[in-house]
Protein backbone atom coordinates (compact mmCIF):
# COMPACT_ATOMS: atom_id res chain seq x y z
CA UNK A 1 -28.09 -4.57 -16.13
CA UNK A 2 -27.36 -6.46 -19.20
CA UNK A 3 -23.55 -6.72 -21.18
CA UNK A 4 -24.77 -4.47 -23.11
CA UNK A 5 -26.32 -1.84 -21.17
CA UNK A 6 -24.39 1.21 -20.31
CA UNK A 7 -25.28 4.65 -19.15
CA UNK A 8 -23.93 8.09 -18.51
CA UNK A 9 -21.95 8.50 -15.32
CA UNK A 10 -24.65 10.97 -14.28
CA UNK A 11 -26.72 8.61 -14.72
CA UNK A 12 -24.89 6.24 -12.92
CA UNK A 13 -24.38 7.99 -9.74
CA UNK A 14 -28.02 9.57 -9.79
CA UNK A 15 -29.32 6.77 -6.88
CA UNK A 16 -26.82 7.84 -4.69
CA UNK A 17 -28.38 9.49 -1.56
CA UNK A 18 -28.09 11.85 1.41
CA UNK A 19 -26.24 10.52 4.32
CA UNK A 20 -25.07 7.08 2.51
CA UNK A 21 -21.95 5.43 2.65
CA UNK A 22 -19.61 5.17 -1.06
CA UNK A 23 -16.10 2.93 -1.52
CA UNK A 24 -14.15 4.47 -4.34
CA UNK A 25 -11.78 2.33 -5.92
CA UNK A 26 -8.29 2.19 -5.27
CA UNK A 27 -4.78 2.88 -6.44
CA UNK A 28 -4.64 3.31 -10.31
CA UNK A 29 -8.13 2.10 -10.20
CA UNK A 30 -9.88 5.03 -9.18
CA UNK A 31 -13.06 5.76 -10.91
CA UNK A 32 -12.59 9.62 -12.07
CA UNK A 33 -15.18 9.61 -13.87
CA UNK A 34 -17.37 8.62 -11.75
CA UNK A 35 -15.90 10.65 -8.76
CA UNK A 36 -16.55 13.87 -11.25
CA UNK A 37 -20.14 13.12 -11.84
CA UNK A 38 -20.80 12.29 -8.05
CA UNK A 39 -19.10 15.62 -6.96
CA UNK A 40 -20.94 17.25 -9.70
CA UNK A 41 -24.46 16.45 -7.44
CA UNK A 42 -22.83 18.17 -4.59
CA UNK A 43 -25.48 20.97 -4.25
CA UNK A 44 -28.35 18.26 -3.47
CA UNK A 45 -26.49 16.11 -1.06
CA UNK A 46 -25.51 16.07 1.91
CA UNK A 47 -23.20 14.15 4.49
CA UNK A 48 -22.74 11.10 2.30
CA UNK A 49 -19.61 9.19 3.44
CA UNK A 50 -16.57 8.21 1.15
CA UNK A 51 -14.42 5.27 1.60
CA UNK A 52 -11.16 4.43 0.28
CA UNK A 53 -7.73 3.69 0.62
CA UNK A 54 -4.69 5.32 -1.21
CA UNK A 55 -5.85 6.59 -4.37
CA UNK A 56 -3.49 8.23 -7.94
CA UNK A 57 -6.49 10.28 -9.24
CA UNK A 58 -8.03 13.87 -7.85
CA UNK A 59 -10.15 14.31 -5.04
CA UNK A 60 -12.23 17.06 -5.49
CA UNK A 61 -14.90 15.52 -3.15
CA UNK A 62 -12.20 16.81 -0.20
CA UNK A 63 -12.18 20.19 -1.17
CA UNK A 64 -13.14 22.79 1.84
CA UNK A 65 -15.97 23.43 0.20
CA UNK A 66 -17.44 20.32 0.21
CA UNK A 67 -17.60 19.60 3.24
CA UNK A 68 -21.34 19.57 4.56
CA UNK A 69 -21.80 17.79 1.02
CA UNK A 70 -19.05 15.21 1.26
CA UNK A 71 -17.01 13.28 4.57
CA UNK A 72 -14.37 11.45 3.29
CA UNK A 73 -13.07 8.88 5.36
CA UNK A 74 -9.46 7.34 4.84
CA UNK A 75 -8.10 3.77 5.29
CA UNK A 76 -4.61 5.43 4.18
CA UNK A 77 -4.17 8.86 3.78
CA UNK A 78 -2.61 10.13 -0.19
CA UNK A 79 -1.46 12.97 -1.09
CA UNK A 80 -4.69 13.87 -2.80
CA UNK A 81 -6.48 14.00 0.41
CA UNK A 82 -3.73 14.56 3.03
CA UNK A 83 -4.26 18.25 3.43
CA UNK A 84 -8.12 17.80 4.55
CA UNK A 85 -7.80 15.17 6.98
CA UNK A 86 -4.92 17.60 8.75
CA UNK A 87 -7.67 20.12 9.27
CA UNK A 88 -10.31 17.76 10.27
CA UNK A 89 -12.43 17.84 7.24
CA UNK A 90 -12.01 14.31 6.68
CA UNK A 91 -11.53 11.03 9.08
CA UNK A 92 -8.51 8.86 9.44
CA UNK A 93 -8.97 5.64 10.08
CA UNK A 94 -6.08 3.67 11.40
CA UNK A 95 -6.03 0.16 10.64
CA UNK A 96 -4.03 -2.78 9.38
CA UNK A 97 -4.62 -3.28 5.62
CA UNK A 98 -5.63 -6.97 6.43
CA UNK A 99 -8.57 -6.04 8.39
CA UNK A 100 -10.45 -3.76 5.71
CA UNK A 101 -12.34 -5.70 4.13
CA UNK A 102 -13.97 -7.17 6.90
CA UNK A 103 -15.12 -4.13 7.69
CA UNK A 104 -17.71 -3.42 4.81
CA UNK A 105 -19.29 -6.91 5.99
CA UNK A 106 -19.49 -6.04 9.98
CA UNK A 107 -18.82 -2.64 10.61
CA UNK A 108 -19.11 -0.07 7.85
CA UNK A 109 -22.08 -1.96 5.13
CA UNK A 110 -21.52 -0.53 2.23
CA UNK A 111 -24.49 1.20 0.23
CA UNK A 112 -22.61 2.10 -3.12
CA UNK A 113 -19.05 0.65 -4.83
CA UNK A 114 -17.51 2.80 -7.15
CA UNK A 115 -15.12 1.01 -8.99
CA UNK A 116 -13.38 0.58 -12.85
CA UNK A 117 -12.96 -2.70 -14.43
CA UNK A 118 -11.98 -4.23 -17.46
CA UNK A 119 -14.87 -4.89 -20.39
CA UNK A 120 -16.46 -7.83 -20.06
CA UNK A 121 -15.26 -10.97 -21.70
CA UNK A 122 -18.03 -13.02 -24.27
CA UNK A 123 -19.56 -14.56 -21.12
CA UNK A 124 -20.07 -11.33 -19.37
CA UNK A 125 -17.18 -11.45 -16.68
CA UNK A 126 -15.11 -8.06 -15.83
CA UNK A 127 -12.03 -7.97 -13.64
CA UNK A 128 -11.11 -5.37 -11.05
CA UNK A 129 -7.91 -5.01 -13.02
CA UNK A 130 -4.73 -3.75 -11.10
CA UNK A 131 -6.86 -3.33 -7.75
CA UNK A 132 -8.21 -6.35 -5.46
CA UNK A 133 -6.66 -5.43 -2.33
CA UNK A 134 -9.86 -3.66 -0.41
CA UNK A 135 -11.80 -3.52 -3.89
CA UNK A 136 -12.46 -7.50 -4.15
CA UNK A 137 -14.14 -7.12 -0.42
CA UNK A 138 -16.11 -3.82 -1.36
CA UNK A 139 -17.75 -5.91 -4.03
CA UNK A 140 -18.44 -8.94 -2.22
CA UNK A 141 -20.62 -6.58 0.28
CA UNK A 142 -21.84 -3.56 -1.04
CA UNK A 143 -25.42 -2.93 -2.04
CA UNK A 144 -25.12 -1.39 -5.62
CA UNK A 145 -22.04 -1.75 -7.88
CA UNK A 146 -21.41 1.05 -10.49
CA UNK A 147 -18.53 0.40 -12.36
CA UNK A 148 -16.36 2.44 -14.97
CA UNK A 149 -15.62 0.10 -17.95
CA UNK A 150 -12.20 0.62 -19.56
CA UNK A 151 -10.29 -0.81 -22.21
CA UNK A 152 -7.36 0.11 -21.16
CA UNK A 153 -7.78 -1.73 -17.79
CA UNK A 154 -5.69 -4.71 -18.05
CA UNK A 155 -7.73 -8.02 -17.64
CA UNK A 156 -6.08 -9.57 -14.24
CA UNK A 157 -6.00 -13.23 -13.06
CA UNK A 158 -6.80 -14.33 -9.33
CA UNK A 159 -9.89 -12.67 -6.72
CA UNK A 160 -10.35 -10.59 -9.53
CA UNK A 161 -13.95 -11.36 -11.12
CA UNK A 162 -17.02 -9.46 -11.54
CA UNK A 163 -19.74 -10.37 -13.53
CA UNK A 164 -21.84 -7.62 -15.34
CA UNK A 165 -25.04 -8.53 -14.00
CA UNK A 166 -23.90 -8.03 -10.69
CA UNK A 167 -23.45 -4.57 -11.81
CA UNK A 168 -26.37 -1.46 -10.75
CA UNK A 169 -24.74 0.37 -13.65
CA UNK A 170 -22.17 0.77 -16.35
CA UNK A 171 -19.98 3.41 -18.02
CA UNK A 172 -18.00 3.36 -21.13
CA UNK A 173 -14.78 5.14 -20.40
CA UNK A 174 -11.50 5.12 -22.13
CA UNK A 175 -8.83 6.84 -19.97
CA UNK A 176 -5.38 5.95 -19.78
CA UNK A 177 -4.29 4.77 -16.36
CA UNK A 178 -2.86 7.19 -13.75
CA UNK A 179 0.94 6.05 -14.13
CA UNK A 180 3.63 6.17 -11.05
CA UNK A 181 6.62 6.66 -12.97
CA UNK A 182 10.02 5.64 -10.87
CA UNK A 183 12.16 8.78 -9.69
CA UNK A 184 15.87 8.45 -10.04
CA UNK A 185 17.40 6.73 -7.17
CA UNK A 186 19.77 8.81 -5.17
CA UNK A 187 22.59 7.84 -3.12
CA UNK A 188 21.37 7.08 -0.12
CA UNK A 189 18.48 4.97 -1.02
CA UNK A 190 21.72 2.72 -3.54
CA UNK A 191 23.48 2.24 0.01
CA UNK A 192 20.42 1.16 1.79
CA UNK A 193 19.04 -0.84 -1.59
CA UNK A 194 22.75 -2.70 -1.52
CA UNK A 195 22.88 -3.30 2.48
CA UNK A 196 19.47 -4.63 1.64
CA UNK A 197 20.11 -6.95 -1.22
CA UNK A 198 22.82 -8.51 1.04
CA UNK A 199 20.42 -10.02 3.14
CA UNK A 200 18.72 -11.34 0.76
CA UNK A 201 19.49 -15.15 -0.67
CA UNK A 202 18.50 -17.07 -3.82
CA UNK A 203 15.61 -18.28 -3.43
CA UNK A 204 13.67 -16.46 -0.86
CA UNK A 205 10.24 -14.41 -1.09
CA UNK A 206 10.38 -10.91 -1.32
CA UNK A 207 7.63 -7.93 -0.02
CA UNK A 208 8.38 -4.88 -1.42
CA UNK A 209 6.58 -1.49 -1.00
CA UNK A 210 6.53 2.02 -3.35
CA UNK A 211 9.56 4.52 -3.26
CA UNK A 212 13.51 5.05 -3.73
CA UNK A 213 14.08 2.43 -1.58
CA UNK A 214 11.98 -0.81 -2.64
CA UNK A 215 13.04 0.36 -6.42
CA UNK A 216 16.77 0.46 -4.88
CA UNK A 217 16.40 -3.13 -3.41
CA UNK A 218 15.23 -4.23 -6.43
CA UNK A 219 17.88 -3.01 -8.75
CA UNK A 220 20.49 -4.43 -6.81
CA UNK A 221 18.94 -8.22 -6.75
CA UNK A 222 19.39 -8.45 -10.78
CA UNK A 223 21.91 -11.42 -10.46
CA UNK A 224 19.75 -13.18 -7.77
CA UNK A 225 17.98 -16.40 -9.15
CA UNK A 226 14.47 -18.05 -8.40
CA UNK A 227 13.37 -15.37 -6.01
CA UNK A 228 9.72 -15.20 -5.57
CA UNK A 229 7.05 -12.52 -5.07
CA UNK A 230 4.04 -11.94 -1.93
CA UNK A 231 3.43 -8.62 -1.89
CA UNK A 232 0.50 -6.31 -1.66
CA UNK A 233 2.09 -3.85 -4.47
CA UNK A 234 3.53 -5.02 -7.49
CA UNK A 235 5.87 -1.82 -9.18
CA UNK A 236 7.68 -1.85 -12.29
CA UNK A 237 10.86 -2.94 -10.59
CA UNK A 238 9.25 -6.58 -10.36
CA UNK A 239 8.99 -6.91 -14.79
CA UNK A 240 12.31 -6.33 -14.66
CA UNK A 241 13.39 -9.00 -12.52
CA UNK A 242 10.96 -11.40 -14.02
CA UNK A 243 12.71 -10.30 -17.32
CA UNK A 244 16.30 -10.66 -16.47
CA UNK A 245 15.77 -14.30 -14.60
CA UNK A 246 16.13 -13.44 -11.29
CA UNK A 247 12.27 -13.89 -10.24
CA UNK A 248 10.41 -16.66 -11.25
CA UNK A 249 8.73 -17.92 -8.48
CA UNK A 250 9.88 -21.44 -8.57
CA UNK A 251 11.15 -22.36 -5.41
CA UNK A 252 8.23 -20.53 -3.38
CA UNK A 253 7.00 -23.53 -1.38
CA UNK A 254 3.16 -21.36 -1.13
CA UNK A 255 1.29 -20.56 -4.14
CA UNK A 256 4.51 -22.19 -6.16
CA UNK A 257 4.89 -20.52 -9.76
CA UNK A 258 2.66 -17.61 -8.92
CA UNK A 259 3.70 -13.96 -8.39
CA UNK A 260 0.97 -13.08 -5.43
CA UNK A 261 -0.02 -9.15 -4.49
CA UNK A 262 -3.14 -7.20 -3.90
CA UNK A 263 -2.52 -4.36 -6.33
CA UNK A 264 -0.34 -3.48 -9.43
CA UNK A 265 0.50 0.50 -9.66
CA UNK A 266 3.60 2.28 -11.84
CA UNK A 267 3.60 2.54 -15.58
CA UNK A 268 1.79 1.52 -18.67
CA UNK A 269 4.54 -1.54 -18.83
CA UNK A 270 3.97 -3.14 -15.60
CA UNK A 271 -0.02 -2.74 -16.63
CA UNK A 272 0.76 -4.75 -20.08
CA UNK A 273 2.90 -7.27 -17.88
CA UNK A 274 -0.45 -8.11 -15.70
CA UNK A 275 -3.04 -8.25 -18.65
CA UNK A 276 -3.79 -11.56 -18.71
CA UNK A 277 -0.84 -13.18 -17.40
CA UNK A 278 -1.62 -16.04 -15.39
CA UNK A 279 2.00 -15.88 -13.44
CA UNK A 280 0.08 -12.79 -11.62
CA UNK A 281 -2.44 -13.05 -9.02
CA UNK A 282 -4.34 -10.45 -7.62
CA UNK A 283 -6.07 -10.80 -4.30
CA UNK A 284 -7.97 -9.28 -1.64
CA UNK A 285 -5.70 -8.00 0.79
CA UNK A 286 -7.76 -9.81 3.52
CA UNK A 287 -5.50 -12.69 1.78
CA UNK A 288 -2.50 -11.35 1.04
CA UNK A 289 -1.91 -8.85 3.97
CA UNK A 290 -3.33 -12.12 6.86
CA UNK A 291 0.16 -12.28 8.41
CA UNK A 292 -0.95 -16.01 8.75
CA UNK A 293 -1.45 -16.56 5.43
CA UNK A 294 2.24 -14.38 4.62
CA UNK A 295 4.08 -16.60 7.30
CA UNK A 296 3.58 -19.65 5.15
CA UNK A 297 6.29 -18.45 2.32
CA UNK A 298 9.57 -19.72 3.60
CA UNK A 299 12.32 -17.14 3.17
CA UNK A 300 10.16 -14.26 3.96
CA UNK A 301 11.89 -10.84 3.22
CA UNK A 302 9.69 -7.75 4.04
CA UNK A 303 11.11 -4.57 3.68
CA UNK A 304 8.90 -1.38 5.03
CA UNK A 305 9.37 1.82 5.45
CA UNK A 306 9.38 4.66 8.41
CA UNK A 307 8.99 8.39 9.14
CA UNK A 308 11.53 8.29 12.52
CA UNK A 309 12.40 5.27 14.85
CA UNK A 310 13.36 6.10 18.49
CA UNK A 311 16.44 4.11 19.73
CA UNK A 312 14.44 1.74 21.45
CA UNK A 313 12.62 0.74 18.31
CA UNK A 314 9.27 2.37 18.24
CA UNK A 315 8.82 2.81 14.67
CA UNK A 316 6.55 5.93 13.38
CA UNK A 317 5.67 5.36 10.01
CA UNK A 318 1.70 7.51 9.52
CA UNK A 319 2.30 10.36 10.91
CA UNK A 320 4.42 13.92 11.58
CA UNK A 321 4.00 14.26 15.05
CA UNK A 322 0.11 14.97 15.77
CA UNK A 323 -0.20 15.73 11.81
CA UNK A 324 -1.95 12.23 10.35
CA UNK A 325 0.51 11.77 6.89
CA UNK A 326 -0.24 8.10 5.22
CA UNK A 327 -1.17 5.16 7.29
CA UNK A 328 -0.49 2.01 8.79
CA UNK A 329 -1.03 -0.31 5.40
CA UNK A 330 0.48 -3.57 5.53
CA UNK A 331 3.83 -2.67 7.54
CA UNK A 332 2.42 -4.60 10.67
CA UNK A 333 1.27 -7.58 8.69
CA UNK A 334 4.09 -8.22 6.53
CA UNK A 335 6.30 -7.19 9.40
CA UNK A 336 4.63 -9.63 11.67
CA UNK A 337 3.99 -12.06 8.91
CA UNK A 338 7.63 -12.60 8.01
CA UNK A 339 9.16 -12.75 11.39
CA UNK A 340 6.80 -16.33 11.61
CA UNK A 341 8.51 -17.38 8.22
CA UNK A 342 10.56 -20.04 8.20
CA UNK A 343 14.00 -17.87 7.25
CA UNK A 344 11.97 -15.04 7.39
CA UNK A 345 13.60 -11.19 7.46
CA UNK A 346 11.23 -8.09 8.50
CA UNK A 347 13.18 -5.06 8.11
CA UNK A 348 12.29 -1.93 8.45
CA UNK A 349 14.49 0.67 6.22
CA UNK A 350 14.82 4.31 5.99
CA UNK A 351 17.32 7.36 5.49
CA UNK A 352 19.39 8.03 8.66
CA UNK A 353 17.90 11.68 8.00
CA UNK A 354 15.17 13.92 6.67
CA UNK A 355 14.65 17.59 5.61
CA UNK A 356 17.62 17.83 3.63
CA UNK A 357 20.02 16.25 6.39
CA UNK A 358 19.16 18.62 8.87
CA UNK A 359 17.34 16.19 11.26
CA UNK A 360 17.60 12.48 12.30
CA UNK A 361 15.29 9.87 11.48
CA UNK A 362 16.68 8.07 14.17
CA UNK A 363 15.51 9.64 17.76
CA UNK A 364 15.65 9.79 21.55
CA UNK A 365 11.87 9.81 21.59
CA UNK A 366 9.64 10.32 18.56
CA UNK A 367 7.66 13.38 18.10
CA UNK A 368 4.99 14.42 20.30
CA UNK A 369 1.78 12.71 19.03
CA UNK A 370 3.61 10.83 16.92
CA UNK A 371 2.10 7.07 16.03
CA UNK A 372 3.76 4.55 16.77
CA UNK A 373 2.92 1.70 13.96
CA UNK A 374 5.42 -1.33 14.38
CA UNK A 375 6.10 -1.49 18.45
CA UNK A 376 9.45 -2.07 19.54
CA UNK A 377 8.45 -6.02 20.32
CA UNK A 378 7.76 -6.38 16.72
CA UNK A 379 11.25 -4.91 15.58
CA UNK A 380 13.75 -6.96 14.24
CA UNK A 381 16.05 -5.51 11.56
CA UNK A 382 16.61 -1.71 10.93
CA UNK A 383 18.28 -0.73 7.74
CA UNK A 384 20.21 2.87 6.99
CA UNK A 385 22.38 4.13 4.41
CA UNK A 386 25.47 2.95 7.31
CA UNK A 387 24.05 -0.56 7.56
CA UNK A 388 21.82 -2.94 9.58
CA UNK A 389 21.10 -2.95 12.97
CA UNK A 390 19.78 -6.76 14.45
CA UNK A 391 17.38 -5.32 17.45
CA UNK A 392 15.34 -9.00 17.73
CA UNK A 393 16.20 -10.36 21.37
CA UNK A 394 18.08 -7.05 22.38
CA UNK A 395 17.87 -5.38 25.60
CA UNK A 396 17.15 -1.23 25.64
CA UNK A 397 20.71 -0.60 25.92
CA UNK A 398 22.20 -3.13 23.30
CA UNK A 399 19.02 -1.65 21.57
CA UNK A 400 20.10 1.98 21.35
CA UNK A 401 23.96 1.25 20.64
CA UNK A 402 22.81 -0.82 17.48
CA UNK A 403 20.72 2.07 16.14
CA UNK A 404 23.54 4.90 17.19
CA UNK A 405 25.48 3.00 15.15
CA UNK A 406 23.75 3.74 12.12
CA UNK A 407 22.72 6.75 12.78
CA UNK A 408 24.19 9.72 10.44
CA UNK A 409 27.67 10.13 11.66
CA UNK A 410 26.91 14.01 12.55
CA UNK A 411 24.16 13.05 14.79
CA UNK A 412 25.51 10.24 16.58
CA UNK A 413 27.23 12.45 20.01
CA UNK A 414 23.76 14.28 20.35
CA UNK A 415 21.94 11.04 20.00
CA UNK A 416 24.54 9.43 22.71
CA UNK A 417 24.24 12.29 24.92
CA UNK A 418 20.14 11.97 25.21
CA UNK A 419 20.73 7.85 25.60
CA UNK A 420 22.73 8.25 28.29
CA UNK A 421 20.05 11.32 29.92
CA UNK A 422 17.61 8.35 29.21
CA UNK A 423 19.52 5.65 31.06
CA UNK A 424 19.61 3.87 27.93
CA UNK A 425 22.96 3.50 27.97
């Protein structure tokens, strides 16, 4: 096509065939209307295979009844889609985040990228906007690019280009962005955000993921100074320590003076701080997620997330016992990634209970069927609302007295009881 050219997204989607494969753009970056118009051919397709990672927009492609029309197939499972892989209507694939994109090259060729970009500049170039992570890969490989072409897609800096004659087909949209607007943060993410922030010192390089607890962490390092930033999400939290002074990036001894992730998602202000602001970079997160290529920032401190731990460190972070729930992301290659830092910190952080405070996070065993996504040999610092437990060199026993210890208070004899049943203590 030409920088000029554009079409209707019914016409853009119209090549599309029976029993091909499709990536769908991620994060923010989802292509809705392009998604709409492909759904729309339903009727006169069948078993074409859909591709993505986490995504903010609707999936009506998942719906039971499209399911001899559409198989969806999940890198990381979202809400959006959640419901469909539990009942088998849709594949999960587990996999590191790092590893995607090599996939659409050696494993899984690509016949179609849906993606949105920004409009192209005087000399034809688009960018992917706030989503490189498996996008920049998906467009290195795939067949036929149809894009979604959107003003109000911020204009990013990094493994971010696309140039329009690269492109099968165009679409004028303008859409607003799906925003991710911050909840409040309660109590017991503050404790864990403050036992958090302890840890880290001026200076060091932070990896931080979505939720109560990464926007805790990052409210309580306000009066740090010259942290920097490797991360495959970038929230809103980061502006604000960019605009108070405490993150600037300058004593990163990688990629000095530049703010590195994979994708941006949150509000219409953290998508005006990215538009063309070269402090951001945004690449593939067969870059940022290579736990080689994470290890080389000094002063590493990744904080991830779990579902349940058991108390000799088997962390469950994708799943509800058999029930497939998100997905193994980056955890393992940040985790991994920072514990060959130079200073580094991998900690893994979560509420000391769930369901209202009726059950523990913390566990004899985890749940029958349960994944287990960081193994107890990659384990080194667990995080609660009662503090931090230092598991790295630690025998089972010393193992499951550190993690009793910050277990909720009301759980801790029960817990005890089962350690000792389990000759772990």
């Amino acid at each position: 096509m030409t920088g000029s050219t554009t079409v209707s997204a019914a016409q853009a989607v119209v090549g599309i065939q029976s029993g091909q494969r499709v990536f769908i753009g991620s994060g923010a970056a989802e292509p809705g209307t392009l998604v709409t118009a492909l759904t729309a051919r339903a009727p006169e397709l069948r078993d074409v295979s859909l591709l993505h990672i986490l995504t903010l927009g609707a999936a009506p492609y998942a719906a039971p009844e499209m399911a001899d029309h559409f198989r969806h197939t999940a890198f990381f499972i979202g809400p959006n889609v959640r419901q469909a892989v539990q009942d088998g209507r849709a594949d999960f694939v587990p996999i590191f985040l790092s590893e995607i994109p090599a996939l659409f090259e050696r494993r899984m060729p690509l016949d179609w990228a849906l993606v949105q970009v920004s409009p192209p500049d005087r000399h034809g170039w688009c960018t992917v906007g706030v989503s490189a992570d498996v996008v920049a890969g998906a467009l290195r490989h795939a067949r036929h690019v149809v894009a979604e072409l959107n003003p109000a897609m911020p204009r990013t800096h990094g493994d971010t280009l696309i140039h329009v004659s690269r492109l099968h087909a165009a679409v004028q949209v303008q859409t607003a962005l799906p925003e991710l607007n911050p909840e409040p943060i309660d109590d017991v993410s503050a404790a864990i955000g403050r036992h958090i922030a302890g840890m880290v010192d001026d200076g060091d390089c932070l990896q931080l993921g979505i939720g109560n607890i990464p926007n805790a962490v990052l409210r309580e390092l306000r009066s740090h100074r010259n942290l920097g930033l490797h991360t495959e999400m970038m929230s809103d939290g980061i502006v604000d320590l960019v605009e108070c002074g405490a993150l600037n990036c300058a004593r990163k001894n990688y990629r000095n003076g530049k703010a590195i992730c994979s994708f941006v998602m949150g509000t219409r202000r953290l998508y005006d701080f990215v538009d063309d602001n070269p402090f951001v970079n945004l690449l593939g997160s067969d870059f940022v997620n290579d736990p080689a290529i994470i290890s080389r920032n000094d002063n590493l401190v990744a904080v991830n997330s779990a579902l349940q731990i058991d108390l000799t460190g088997q962390v469950n972070a994708d799943s509800v016992g058999v029930r497939p729930y998100s997905g193994i992301g980056g955890q393992v290659d940040f985790i991994r990634g920072a514990a060959r830092s130079n200073g580094g910190k991998p900690i893994i952080a979560l509420p000391s209970t769930a369901r209202g405070g009726t059950v523990s996070r913390i566990v004899p065993t985890l749940l029958e069927g349960a994944g287990v996504v960081t193994s107890r040999g990659d384990v080194r610092f667990v995080v609660t609302e009662y503090g931090v437990a230092d598991l790295y060199a630690k025998g089972l026993r010393q193992r499951a007295r550190a993690l009793l210890n910050i277990a909720h208070p009301k759980f801790r004899p029960e817990l005890e009881h089962r350690a000792k049943e389990l000759n772990l203590l």
